[in-house]
Protein backbone atom coordinates (compact mmCIF):
# COMPACT_ATOMS: atom_id res chain seq x y z
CA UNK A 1 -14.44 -5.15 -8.81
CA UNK A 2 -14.67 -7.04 -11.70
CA UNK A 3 -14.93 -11.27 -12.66
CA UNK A 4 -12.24 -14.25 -11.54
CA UNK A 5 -9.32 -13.36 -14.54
CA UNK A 6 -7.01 -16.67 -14.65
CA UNK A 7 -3.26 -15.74 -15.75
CA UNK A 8 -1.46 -18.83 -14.21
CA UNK A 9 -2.60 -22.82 -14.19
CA UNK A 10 -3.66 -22.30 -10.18
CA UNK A 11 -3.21 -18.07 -10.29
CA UNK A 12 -6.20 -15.78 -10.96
CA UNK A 13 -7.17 -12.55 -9.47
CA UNK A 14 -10.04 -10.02 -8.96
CA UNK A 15 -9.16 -6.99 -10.83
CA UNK A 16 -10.62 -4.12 -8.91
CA UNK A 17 -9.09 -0.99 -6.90
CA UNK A 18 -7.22 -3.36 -5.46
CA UNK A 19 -6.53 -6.33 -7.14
CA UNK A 20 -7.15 -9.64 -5.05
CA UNK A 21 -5.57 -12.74 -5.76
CA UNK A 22 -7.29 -16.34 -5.90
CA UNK A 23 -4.52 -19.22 -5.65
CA UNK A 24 -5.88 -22.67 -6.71
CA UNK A 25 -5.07 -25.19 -3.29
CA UNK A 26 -6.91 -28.20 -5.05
CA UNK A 27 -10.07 -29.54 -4.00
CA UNK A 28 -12.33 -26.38 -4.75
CA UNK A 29 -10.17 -24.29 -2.26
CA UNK A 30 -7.70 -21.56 -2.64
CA UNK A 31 -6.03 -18.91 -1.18
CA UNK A 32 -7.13 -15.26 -1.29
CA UNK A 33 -4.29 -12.75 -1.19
CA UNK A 34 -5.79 -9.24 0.01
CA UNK A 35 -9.64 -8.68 0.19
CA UNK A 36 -10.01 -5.12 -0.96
CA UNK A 37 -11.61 -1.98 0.85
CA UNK A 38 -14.70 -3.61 2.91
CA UNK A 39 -17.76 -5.02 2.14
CA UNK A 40 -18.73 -4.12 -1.22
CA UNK A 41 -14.96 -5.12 -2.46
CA UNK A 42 -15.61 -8.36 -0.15
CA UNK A 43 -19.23 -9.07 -1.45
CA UNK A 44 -17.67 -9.38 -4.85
CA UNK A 45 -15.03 -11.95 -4.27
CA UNK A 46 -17.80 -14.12 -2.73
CA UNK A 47 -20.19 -14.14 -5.66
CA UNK A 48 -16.99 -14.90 -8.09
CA UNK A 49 -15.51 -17.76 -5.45
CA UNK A 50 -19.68 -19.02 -5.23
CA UNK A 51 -19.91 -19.11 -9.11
CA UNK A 52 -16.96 -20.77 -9.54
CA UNK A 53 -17.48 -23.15 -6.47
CA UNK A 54 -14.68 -22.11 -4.58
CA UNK A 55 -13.72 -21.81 -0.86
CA UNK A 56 -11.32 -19.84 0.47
CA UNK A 57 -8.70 -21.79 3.15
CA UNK A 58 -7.27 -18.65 4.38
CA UNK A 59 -6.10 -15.45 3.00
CA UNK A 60 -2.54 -13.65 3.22
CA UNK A 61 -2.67 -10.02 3.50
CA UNK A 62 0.40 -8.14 2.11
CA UNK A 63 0.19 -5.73 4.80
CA UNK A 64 -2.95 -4.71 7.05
CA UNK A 65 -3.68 -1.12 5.33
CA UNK A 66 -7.66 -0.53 5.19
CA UNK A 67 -7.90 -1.27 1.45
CA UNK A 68 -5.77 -4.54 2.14
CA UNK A 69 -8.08 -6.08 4.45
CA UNK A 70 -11.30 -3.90 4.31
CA UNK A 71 -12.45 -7.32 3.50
CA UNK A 72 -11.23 -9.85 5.67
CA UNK A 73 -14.08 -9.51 8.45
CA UNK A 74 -16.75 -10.51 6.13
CA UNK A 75 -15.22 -12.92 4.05
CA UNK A 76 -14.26 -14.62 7.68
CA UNK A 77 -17.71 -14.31 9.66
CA UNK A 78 -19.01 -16.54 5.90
CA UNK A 79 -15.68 -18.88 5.78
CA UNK A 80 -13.82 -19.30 9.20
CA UNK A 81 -10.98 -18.80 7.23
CA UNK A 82 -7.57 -17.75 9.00
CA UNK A 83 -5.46 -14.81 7.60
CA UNK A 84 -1.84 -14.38 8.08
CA UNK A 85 0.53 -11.56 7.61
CA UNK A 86 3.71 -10.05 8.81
CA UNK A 87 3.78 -9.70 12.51
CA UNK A 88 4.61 -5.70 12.66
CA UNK A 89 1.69 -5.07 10.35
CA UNK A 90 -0.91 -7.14 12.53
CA UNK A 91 -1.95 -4.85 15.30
CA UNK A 92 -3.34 -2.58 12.06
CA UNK A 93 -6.03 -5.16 11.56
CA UNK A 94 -7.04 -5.18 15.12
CA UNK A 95 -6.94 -1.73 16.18
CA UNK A 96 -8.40 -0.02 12.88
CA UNK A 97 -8.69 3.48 14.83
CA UNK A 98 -4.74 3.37 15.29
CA UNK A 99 -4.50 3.97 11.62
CA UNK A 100 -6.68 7.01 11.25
CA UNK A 101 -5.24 8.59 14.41
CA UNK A 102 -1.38 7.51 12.70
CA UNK A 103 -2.22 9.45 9.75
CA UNK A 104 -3.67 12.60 11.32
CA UNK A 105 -0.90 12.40 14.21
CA UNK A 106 -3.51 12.75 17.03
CA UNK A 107 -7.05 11.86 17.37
CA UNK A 108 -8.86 12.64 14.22
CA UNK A 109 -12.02 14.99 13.81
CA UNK A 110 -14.87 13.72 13.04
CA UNK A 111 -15.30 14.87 9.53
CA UNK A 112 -12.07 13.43 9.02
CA UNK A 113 -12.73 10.08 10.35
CA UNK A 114 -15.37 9.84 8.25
CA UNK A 115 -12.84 9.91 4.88
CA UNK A 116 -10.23 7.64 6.42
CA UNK A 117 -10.25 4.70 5.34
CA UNK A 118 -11.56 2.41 8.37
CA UNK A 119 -11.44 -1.42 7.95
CA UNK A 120 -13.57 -3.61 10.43
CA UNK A 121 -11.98 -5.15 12.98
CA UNK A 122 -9.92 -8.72 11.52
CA UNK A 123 -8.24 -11.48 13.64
CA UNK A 124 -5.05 -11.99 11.59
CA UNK A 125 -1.74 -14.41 12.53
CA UNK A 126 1.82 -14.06 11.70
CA UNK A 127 2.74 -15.73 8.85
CA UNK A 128 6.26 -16.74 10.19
CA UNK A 129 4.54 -19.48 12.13
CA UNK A 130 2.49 -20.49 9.29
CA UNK A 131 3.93 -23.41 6.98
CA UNK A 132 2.78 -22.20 3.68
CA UNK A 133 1.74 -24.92 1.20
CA UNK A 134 4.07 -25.67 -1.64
CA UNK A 135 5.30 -23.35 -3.97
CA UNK A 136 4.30 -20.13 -2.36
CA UNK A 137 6.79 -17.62 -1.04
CA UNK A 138 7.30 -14.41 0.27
CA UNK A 139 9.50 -11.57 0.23
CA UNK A 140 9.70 -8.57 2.64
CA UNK A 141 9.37 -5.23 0.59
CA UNK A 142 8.33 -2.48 3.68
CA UNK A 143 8.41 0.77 3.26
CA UNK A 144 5.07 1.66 2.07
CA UNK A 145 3.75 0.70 5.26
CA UNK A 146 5.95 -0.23 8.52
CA UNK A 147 6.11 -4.00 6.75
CA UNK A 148 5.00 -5.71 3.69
CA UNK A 149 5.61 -8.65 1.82
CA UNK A 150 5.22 -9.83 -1.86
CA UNK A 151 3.59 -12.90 -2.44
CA UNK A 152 4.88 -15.76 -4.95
CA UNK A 153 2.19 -18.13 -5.82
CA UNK A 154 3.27 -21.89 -7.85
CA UNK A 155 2.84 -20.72 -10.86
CA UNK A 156 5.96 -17.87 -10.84
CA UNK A 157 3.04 -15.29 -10.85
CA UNK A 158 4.13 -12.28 -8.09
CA UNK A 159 2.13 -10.47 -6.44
CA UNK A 160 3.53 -7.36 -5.35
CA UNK A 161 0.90 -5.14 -3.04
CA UNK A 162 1.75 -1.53 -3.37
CA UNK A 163 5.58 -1.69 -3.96
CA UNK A 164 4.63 0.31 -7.63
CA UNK A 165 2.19 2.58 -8.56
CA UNK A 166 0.72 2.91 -12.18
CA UNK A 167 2.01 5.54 -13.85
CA UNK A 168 -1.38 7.67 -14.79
CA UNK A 169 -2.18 7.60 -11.39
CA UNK A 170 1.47 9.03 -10.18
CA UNK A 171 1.10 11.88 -13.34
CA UNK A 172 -2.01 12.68 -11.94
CA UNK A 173 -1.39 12.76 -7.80
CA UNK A 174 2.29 12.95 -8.11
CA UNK A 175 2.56 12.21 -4.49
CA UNK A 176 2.10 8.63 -3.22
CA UNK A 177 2.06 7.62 0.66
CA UNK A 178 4.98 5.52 1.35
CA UNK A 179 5.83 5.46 5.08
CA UNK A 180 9.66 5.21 5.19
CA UNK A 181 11.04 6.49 1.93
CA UNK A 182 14.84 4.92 2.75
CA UNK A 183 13.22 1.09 3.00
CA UNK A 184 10.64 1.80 -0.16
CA UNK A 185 13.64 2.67 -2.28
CA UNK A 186 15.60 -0.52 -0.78
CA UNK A 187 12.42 -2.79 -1.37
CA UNK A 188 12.65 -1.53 -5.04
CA UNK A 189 15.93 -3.06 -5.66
CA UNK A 190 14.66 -6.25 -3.84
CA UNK A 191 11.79 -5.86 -6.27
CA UNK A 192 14.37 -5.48 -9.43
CA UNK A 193 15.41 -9.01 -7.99
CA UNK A 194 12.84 -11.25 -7.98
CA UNK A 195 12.16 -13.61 -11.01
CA UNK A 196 9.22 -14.78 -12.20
CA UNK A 197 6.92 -15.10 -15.21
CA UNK A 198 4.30 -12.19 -14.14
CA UNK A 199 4.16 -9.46 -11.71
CA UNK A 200 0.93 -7.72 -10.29
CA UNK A 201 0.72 -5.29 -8.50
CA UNK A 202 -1.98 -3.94 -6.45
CA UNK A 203 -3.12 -0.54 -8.06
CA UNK A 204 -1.36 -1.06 -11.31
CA UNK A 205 -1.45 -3.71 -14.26
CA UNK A 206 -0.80 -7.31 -14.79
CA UNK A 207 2.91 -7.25 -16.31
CA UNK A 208 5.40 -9.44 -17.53
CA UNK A 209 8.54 -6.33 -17.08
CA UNK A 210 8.23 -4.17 -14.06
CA UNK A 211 11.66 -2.35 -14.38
CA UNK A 212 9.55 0.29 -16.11
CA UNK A 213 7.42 0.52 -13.21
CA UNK A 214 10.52 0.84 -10.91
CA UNK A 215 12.15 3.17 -12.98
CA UNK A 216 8.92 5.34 -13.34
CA UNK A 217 8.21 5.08 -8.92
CA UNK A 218 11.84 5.68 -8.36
CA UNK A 219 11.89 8.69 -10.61
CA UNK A 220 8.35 10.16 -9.33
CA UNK A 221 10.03 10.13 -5.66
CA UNK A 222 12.98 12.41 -7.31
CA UNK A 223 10.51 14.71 -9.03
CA UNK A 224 8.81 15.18 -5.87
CA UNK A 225 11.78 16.04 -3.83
CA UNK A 226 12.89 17.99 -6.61
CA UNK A 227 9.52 20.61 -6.03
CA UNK A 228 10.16 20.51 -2.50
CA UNK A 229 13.35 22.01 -2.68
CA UNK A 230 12.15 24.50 -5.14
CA UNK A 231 9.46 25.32 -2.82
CA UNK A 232 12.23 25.82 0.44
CA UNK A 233 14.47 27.28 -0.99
CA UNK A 234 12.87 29.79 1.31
CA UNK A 235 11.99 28.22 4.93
CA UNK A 236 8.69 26.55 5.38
CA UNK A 237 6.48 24.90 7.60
CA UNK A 238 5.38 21.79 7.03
CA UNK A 239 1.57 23.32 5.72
CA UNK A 240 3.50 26.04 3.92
CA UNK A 241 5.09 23.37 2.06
CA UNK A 242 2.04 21.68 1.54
CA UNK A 243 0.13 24.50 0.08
CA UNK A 244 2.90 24.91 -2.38
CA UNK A 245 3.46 21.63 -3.91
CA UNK A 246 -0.53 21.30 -4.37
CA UNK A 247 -1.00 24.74 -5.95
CA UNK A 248 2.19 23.97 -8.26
CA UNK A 249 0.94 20.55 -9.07
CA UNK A 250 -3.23 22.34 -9.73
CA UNK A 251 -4.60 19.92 -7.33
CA UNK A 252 -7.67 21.15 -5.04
CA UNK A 253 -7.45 18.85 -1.73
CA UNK A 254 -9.56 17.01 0.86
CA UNK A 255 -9.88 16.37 4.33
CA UNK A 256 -8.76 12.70 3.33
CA UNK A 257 -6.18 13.70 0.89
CA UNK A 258 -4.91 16.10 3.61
CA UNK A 259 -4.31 13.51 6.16
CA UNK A 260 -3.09 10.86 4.02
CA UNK A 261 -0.58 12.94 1.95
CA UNK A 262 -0.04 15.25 4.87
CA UNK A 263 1.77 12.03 6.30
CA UNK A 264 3.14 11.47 3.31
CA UNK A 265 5.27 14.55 3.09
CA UNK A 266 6.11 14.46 6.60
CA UNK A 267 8.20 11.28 5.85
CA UNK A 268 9.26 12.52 2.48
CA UNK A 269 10.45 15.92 4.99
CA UNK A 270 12.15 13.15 7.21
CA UNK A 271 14.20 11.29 4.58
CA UNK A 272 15.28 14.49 2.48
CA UNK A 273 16.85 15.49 6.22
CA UNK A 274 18.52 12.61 6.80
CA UNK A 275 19.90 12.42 3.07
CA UNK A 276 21.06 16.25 3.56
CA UNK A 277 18.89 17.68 1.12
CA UNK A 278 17.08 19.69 3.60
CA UNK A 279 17.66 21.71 6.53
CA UNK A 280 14.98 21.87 9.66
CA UNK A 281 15.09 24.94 12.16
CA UNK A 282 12.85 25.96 14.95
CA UNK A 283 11.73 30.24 14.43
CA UNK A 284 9.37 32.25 16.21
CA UNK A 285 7.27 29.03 17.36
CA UNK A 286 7.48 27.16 13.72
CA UNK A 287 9.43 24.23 12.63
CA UNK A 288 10.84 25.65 9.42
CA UNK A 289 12.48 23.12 6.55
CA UNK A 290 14.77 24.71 3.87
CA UNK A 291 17.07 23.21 1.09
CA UNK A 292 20.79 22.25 2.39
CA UNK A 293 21.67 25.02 -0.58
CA UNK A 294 20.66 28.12 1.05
């Protein structure tokens, strides 16, 4: 993570692998939207809130993924500050093993516990009953996880979580975890909506324009179902199909890449059935998926 970058009168944010954003409340406090991965990520904002003689009043996570509020613990065992986010999201932040056990669908090894992304345990509200101070909205844009919600700060400046991915990093994984595909592709067009004067999102750039982003996130979830139907055009299993994509695509995998984008695929599997693209079968003890076409 790097220093406090101001873009708005009250609006600056931490750029880092997850950018965190520092709203201006007046009287040396602010709002902190997102606190990174854990400690380290959290150990940074304090320093640049301390040098700039700032205290956080409470922080809005955009949903309660581990790299959302890795940080929220530790910035709230310094501050006593409250953090809100949507209700659905909230038992995420509480039960951080519910996650990891999500992702691997079952109790996960140990080795792979050890590469999931664990946040410590966070006490976080709904932010329906919160009265947010003026100027700040949200908007619901789920999907990516089972909710999440943009943030609008007073300055027109959005924060968008992980609606978008940057580009180099799609061209290089190809494959991005969304949870429901249907509802990310909705919560695009609600994202083609909004108006304001900058948009950031959380693994991609500060910009001013995001249709390219859409464009380029909507298209990367076509090329992606595209290879899958290459690769059934002959029925597969779900770890055929996994095998196939990664060897077409030259990437070598890990246990943590395996769970996450394991998941992944299983929900990209899910919506490709229930758009018709696919076809899913049981044979000789396998659940087999095939394009609609053969």
């Amino acid at each position: 993570m790097n220093q406090l970058i101001k873009v708005g009168k009250d609006t600056s944010y931490i750029q880092g692998f997850t950018n965190v954003g520092v709203v201006s409340l007046g009287n040396g406090q602010v709002c902190l939207i997102d606190t990174g991965i854990g400690d380290d990520d959290a150990h940074v904002i304090c320093e640049n809130l301390d040098n700039n003689h700032l205290i956080p009043a409470f922080i809005i996570n955009t949903h309660c993924h581990a790299d959302h509020v890795g940080g929220n613990g530790w910035l709230q065992n310094i501050y006593h500050c409250p953090a809100y986010s949507v209700a659905t999201e909230i038992f995420l932040s509480e039960y951080t093993d519910v996650a990891c056990s999500f992702l691997y669908g079952g109790y996960p090894p140990e080795k792979m516990q050890e590469t999931l992304l664990r946040a410590k345990v966070s006490e976080v509200y709904d932010i329906n009953k919160f009265d947010l101070p003026s100027g700040f909205r949200f908007e619901r844009i789920d999907g990516h996880s089972f909710a999440m919600i943009a943030v609008k700060t007073p300055d027109d400046i959005w924060f968008i979580a992980d609606s978008v991915i940057d580009p180099s990093i799609l061209r290089l994984h190809h494959m991005s975890y969304n949870y429901n595909i249907s509802k990310y592709l909705e919560s695009l067009d609600i994202l083609g909506g909004l108006r304001g004067d900058l948009f950031l999102p959380s693994h991609a750039r500060l910009t001013d324009n995001i249709d390219y982003l859409i464009r380029f996130n909507r298209d990367n979830i076509r090329h992606v179902t595209e290879d899958i139907m290459e690769v059934c055009k002959k029925p597969k299993n779900h770890d055929e199909i996994f095998k196939a994509l990664y060897d077409k695509w030259q990437i070598q995998i890990s246990y943590r890449s395996y769970s996450v984008m394991g998941s992944a695929l299983r929900s990209l599997l899910t919506y490709m059935l229930d758009s018709d693209m696919l076809e899913m079968k049981v044979k000789d003890n396998y659940l087999l998926w095939h394009s609609k076409e053969n």
